[in-house]
PDB file of N, CA and C in Angstrom:
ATOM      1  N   UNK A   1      24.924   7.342  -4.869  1.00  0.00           N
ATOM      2  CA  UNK A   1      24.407   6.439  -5.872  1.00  0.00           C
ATOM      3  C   UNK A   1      25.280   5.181  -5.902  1.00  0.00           C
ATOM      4  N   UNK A   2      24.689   3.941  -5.721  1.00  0.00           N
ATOM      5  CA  UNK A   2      25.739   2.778  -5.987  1.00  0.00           C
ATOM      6  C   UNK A   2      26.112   2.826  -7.109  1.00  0.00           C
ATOM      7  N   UNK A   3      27.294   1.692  -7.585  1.00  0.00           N
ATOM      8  CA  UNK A   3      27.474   1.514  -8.555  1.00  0.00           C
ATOM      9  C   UNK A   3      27.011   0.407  -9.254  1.00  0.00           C
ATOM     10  N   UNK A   4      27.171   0.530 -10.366  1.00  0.00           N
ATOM     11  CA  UNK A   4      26.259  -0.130 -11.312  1.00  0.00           C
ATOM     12  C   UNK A   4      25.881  -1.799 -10.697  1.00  0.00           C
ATOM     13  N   UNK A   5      27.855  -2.475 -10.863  1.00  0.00           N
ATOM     14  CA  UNK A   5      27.667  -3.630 -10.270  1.00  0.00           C
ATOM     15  C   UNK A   5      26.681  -4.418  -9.226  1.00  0.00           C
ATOM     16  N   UNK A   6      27.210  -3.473  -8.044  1.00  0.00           N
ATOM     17  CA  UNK A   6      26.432  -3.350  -6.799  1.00  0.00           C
ATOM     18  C   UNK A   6      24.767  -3.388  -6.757  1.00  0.00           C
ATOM     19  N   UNK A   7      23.854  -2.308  -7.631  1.00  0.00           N
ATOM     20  CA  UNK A   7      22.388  -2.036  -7.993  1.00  0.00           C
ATOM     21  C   UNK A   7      22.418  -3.469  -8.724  1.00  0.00           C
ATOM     22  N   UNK A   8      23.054  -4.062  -9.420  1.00  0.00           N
ATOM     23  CA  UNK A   8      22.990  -5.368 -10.597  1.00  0.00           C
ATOM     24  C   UNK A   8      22.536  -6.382  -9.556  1.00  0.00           C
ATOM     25  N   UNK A   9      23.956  -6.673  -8.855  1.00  0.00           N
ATOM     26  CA  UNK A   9      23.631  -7.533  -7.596  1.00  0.00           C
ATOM     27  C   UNK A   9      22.177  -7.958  -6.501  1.00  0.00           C
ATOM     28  N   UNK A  10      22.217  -6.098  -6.211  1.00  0.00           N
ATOM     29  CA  UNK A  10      20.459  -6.297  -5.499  1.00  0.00           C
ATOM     30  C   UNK A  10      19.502  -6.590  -6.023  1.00  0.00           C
ATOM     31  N   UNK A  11      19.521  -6.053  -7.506  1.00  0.00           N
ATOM     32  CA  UNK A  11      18.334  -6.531  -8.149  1.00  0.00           C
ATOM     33  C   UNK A  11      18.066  -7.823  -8.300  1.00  0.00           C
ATOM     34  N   UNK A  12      19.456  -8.750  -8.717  1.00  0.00           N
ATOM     35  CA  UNK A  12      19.477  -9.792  -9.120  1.00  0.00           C
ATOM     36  C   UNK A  12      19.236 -11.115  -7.627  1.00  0.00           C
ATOM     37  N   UNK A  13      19.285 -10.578  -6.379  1.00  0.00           N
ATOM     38  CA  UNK A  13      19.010 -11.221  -5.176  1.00  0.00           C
ATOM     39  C   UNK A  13      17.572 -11.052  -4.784  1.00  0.00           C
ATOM     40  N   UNK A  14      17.440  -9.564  -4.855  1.00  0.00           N
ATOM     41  CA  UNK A  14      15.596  -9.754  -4.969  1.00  0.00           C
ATOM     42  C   UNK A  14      14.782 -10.201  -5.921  1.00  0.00           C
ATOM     43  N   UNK A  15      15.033 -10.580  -7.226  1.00  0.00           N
ATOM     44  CA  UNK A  15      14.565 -11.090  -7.601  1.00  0.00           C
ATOM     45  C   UNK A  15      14.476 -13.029  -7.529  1.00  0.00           C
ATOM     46  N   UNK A  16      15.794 -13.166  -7.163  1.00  0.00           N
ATOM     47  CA  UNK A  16      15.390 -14.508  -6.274  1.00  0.00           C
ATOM     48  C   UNK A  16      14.909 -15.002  -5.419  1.00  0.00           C
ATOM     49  N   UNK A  17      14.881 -13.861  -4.237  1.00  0.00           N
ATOM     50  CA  UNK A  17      13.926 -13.674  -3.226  1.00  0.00           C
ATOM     51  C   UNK A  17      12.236 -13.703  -3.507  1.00  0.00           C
ATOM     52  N   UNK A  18      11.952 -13.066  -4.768  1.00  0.00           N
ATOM     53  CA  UNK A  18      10.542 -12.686  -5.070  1.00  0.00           C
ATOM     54  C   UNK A  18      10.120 -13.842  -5.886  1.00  0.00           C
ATOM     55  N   UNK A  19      10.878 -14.843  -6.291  1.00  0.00           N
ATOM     56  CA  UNK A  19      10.789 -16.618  -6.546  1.00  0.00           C
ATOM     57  C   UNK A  19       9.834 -17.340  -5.407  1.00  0.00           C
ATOM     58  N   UNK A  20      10.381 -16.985  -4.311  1.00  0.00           N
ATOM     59  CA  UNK A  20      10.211 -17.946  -3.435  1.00  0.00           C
ATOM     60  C   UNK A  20       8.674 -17.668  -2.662  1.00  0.00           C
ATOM     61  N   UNK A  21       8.062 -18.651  -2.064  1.00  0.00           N
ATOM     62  CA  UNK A  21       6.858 -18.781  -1.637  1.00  0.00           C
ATOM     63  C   UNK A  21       6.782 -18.311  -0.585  1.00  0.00           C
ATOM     64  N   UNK A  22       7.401 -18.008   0.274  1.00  0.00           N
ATOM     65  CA  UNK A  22       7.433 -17.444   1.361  1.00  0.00           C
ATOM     66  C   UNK A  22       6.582 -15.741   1.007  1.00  0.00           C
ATOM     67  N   UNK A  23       7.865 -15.297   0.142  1.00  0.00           N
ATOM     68  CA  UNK A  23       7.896 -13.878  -0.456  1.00  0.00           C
ATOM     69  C   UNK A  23       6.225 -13.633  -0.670  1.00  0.00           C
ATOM     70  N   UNK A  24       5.597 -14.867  -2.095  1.00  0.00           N
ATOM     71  CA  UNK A  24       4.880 -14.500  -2.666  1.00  0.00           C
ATOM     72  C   UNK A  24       3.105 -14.721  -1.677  1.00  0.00           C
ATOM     73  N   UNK A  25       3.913 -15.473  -0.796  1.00  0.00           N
ATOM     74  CA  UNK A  25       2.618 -15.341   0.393  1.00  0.00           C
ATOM     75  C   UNK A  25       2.534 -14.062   1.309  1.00  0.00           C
ATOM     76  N   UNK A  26       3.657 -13.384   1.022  1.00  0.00           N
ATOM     77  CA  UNK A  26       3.428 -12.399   1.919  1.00  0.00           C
ATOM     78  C   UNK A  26       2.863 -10.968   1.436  1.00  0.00           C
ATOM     79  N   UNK A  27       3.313 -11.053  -0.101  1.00  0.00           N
ATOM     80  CA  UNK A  27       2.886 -10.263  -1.095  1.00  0.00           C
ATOM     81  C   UNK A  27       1.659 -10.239  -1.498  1.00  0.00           C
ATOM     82  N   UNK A  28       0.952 -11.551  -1.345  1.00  0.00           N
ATOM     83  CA  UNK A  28      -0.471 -11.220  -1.672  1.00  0.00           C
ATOM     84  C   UNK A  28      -1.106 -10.487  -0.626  1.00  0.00           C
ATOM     85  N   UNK A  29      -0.711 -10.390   0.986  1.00  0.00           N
ATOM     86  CA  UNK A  29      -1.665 -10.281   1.860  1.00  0.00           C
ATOM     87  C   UNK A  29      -1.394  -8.608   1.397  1.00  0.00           C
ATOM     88  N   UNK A  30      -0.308  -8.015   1.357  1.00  0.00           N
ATOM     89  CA  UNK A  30      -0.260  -6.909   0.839  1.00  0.00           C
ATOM     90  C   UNK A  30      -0.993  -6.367   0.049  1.00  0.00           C
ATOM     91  N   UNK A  31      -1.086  -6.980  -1.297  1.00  0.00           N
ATOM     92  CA  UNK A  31      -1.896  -7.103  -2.421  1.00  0.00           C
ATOM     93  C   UNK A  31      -3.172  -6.872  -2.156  1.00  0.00           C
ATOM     94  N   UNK A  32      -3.774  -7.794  -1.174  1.00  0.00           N
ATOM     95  CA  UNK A  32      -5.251  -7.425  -0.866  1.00  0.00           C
ATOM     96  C   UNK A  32      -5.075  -6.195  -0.552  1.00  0.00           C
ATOM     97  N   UNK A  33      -4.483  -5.746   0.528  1.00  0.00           N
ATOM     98  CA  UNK A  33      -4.461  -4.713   1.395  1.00  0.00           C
ATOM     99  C   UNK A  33      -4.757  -3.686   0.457  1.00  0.00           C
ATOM    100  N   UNK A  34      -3.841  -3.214  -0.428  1.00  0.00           N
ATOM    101  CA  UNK A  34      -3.468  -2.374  -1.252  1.00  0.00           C
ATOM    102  C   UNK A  34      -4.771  -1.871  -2.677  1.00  0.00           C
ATOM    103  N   UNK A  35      -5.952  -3.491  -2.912  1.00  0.00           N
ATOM    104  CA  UNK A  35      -6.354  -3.449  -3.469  1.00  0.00           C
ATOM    105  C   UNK A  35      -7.680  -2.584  -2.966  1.00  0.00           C
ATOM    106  N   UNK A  36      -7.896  -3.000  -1.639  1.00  0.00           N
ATOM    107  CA  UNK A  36      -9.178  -2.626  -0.377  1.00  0.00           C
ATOM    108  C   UNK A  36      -9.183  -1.157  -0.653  1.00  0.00           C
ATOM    109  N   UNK A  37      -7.874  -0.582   0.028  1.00  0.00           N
ATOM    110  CA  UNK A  37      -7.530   0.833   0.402  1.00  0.00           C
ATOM    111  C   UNK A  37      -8.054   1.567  -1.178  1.00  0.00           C
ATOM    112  N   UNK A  38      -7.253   0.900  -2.632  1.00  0.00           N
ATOM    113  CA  UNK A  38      -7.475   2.158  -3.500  1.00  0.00           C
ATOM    114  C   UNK A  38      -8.976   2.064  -4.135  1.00  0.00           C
ATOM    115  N   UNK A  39      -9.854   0.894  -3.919  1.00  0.00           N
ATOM    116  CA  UNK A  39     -11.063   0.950  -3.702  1.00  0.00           C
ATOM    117  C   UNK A  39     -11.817   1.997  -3.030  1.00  0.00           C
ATOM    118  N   UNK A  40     -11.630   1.411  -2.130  1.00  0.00           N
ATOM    119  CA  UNK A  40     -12.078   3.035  -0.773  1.00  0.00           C
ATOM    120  C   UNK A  40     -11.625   4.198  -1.464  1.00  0.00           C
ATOM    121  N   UNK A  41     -10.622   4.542  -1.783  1.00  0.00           N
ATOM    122  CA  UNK A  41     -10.350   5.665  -2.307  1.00  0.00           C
ATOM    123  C   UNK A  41     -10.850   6.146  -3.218  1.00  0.00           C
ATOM    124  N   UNK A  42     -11.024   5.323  -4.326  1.00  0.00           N
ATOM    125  CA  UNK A  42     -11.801   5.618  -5.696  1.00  0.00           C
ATOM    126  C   UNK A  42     -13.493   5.847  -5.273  1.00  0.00           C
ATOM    127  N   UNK A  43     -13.568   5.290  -4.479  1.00  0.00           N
ATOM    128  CA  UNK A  43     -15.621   5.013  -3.986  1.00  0.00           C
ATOM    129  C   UNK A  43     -15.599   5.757  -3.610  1.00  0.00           C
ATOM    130  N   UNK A  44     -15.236   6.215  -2.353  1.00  0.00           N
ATOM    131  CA  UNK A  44     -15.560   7.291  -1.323  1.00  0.00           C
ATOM    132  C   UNK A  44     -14.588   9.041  -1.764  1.00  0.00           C
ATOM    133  N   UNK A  45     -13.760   9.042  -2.039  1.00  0.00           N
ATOM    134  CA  UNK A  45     -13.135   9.628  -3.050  1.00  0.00           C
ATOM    135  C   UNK A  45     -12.344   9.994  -1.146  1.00  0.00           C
ATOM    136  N   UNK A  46     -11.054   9.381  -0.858  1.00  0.00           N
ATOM    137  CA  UNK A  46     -10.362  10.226   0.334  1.00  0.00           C
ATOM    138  C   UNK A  46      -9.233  11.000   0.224  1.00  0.00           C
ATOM    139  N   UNK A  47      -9.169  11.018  -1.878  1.00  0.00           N
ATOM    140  CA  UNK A  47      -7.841  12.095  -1.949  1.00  0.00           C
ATOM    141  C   UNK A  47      -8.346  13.319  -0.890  1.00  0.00           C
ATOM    142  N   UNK A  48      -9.476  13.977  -1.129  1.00  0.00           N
ATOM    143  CA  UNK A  48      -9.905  14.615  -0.616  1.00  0.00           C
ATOM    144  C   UNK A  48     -10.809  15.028   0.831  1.00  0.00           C
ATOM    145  N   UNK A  49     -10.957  16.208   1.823  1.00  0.00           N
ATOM    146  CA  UNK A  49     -11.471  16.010   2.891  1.00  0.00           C
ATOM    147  C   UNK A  49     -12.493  17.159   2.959  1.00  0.00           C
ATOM    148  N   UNK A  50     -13.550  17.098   3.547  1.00  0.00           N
ATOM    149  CA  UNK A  50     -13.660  18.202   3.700  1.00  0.00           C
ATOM    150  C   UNK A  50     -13.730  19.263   5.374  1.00  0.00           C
ATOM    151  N   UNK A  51     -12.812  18.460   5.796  1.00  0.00           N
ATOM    152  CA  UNK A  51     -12.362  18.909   7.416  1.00  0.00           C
ATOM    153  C   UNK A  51     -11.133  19.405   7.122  1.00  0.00           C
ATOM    154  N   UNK A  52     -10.841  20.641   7.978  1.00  0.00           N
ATOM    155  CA  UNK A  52      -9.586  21.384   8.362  1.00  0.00           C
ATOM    156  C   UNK A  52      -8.937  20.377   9.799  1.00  0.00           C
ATOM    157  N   UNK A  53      -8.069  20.516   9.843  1.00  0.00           N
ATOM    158  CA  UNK A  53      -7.382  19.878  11.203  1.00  0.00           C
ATOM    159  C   UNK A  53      -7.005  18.063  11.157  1.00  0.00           C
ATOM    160  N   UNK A  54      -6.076  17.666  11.424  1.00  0.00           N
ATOM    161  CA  UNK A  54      -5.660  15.836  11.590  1.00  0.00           C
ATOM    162  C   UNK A  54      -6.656  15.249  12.257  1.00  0.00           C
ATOM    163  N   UNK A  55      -7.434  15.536  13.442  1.00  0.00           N
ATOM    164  CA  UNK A  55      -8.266  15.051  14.222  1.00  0.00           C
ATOM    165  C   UNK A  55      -9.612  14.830  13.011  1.00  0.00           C
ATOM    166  N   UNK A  56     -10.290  15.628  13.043  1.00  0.00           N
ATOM    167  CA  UNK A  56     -11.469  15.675  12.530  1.00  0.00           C
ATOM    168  C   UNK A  56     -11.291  14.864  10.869  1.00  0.00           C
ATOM    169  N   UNK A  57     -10.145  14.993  10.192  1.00  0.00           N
ATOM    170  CA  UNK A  57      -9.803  14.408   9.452  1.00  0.00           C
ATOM    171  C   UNK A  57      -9.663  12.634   9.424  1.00  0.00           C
ATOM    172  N   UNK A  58      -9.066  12.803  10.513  1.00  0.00           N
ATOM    173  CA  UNK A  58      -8.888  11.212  10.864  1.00  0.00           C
ATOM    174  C   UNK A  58     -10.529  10.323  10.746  1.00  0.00           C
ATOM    175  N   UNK A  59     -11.124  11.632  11.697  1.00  0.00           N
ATOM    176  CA  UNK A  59     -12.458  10.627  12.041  1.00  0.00           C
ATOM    177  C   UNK A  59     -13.875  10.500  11.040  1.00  0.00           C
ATOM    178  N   UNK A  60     -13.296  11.391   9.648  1.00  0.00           N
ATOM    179  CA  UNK A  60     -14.265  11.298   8.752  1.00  0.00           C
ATOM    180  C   UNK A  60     -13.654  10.213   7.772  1.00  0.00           C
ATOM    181  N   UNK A  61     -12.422   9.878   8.010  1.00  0.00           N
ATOM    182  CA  UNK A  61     -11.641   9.059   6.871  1.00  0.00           C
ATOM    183  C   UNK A  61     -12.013   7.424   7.885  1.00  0.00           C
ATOM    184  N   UNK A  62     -12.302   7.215   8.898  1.00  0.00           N
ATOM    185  CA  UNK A  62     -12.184   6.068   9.979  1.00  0.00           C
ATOM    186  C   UNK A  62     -13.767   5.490   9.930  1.00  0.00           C
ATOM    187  N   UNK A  63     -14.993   6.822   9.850  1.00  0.00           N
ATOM    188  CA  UNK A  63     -16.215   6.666   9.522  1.00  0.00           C
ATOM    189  C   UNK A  63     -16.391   6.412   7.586  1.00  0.00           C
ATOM    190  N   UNK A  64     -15.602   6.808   6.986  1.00  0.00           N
ATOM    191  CA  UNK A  64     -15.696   6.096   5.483  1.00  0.00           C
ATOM    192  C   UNK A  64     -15.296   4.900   5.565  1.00  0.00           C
ATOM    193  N   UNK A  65     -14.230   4.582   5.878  1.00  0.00           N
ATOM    194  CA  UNK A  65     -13.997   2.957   6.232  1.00  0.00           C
ATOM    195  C   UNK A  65     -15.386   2.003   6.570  1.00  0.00           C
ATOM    196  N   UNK A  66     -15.081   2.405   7.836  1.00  0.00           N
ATOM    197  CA  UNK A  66     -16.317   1.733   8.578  1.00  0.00           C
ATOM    198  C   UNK A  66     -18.132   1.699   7.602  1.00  0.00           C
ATOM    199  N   UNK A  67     -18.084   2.521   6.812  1.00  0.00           N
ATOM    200  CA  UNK A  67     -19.504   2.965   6.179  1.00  0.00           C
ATOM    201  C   UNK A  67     -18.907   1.895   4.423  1.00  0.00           C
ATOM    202  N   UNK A  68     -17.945   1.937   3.963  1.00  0.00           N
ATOM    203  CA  UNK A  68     -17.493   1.089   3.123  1.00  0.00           C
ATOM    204  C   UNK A  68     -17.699  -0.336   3.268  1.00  0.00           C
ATOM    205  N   UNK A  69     -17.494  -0.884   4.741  1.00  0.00           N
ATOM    206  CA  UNK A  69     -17.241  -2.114   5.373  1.00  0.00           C
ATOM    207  C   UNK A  69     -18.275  -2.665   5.549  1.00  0.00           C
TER     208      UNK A  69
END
């Protein structure tokens, strides 16, 4: 665990970091990203699957995408 100082410090540099335009351009593309995905998730519902195995999983979660899109 750092110490206090130290956690004070990072916080207090990323948050100057998260000032700057650079940051906040890069954060939105995220933002979309993030907004797309829990969409899909909520619509199509992909907490859940109803395939056994990563493969078959993959390709019903890749065909919800695509059927979302």
């Amino acid at each position: 665990m750092l110490p206090i100082r130290e956690l004070h410090e990072i916080q207090t540099r990323n948050r100057l970091d998260q000032a700057t335009q650079n940051w906040q351009q890069r954060y939105a593309i995220r933002a979309g990203i993030e907004a797309t995905l829990s969409q899909t998730v909520r619509t199509c519902g992909l907490r859940r699957t109803r395939y056994r195995g990563l493969a078959r999983t993959h390709v019903a979660e890749v065909m919800e995408h695509a059927a979302w899109c």
